[in-house]
Protein backbone atom coordinates (compact mmCIF):
# COMPACT_ATOMS: atom_id res chain seq x y z
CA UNK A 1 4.87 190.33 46.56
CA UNK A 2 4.05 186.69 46.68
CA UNK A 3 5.59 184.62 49.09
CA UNK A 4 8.47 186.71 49.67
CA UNK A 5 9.32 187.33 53.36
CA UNK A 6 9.64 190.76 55.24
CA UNK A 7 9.98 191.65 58.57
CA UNK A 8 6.67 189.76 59.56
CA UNK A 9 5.18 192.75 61.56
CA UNK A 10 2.34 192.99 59.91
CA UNK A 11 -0.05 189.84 58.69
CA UNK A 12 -0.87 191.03 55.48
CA UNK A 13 0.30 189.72 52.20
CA UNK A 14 0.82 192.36 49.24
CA UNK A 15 -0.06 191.59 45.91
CA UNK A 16 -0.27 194.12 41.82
CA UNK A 17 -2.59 195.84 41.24
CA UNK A 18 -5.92 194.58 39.20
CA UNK A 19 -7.66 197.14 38.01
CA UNK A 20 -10.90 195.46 38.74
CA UNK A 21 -13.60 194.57 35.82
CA UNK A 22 -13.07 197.76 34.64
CA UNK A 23 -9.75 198.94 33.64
CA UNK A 24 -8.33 200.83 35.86
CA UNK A 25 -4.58 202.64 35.34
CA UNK A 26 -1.68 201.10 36.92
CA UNK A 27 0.36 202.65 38.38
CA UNK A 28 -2.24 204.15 40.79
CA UNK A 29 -1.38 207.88 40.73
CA UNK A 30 -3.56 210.94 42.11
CA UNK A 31 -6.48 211.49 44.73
CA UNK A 32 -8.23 208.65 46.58
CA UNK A 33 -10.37 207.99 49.27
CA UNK A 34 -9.86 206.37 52.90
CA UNK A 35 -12.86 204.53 54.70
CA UNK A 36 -12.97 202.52 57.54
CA UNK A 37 -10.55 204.57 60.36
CA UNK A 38 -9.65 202.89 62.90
CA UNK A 39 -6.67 204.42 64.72
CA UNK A 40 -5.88 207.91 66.45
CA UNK A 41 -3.82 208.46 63.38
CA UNK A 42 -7.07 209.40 61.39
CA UNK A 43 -8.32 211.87 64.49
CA UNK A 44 -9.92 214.64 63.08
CA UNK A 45 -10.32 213.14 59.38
CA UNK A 46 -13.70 212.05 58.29
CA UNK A 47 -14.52 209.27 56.38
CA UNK A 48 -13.88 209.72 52.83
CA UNK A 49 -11.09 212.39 53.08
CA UNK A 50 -8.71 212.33 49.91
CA UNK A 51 -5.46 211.63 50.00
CA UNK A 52 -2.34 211.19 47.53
CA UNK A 53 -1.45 207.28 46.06
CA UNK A 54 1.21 206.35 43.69
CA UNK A 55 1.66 203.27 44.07
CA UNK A 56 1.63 199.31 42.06
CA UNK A 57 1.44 196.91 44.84
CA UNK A 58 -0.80 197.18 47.72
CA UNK A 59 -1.10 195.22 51.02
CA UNK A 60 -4.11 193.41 50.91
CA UNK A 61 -6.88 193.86 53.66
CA UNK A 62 -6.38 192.07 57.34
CA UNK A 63 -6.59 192.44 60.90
CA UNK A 64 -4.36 195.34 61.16
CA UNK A 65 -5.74 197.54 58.92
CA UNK A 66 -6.59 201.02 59.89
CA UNK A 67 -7.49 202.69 56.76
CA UNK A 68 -9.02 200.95 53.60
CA UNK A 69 -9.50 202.58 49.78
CA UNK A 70 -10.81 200.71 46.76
CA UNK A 71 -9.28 201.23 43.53
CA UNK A 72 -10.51 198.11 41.63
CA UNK A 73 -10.50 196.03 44.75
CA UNK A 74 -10.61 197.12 48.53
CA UNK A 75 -6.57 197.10 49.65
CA UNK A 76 -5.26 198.42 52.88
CA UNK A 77 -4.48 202.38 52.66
CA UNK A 78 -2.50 201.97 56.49
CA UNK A 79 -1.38 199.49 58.79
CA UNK A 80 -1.02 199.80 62.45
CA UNK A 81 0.15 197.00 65.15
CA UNK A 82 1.60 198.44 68.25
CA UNK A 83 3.78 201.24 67.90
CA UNK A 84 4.45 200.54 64.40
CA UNK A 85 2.36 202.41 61.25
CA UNK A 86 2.41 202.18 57.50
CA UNK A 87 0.58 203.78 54.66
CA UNK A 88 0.28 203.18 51.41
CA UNK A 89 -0.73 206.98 50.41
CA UNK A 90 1.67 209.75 50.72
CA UNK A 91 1.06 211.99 53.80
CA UNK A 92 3.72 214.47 52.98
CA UNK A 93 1.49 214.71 49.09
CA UNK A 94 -1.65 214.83 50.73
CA UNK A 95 -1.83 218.72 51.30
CA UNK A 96 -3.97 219.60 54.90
CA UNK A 97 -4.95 216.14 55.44
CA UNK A 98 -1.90 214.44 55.20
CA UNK A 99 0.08 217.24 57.82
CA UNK A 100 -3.10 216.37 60.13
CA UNK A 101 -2.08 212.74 59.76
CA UNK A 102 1.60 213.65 60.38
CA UNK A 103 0.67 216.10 63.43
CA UNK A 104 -1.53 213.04 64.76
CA UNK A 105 1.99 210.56 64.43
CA UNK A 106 3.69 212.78 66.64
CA UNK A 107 1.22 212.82 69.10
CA UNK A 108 0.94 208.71 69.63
């Protein structure tokens, strides 16, 4: 969080929570949405499909995001640059969806 430095791979800068204007629960726990696929990671998922977040700190929206959700704010639900991925849900939580994801990792 902040200005603290990581491995630099992707350009995105994670910040808390909100909760929006209206109070939302932190931490984030349970079923959200993903919108905006943009990576053969999300092949055969539609837009919309719920998957499983627990979670405090988000990376925040940039040029390689793949997969957004909005839980008081729009935040980055997975990043992809190269051959690297990361996602802020829980694939191996996320019942059929997230073994689709998984199945579509092992493919790339």
């Amino acid at each position: 969080e902040g200005d603290t430095r990581c491995l630099g791979i992707f350009p995105a800068h994670v910040v808390r929570l909100r909760g929006g204007e209206n109070p939302l629960k932190i931490p984030h726990v349970g079923w959200d949405t993903v919108g905006r696929l943009r990576s053969p990671l999300f092949d055969d998922l539609g837009e919309g499909t719920y998957l499983y977040y627990v979670h405090s700190y988000a990376a925040q929206a940039c040029d390689a995001t793949i997969a957004q959700t909005d839980y008081g704010g729009i935040f980055s639900a997975a990043l992809g640059r190269g051959n690297f991925f990361g996602t802020q849900f829980h694939p191996e939580k996320s019942g059929r969806a997230g073994e689709r994801i998984l199945r579509n990792f092992l493919k790339l």
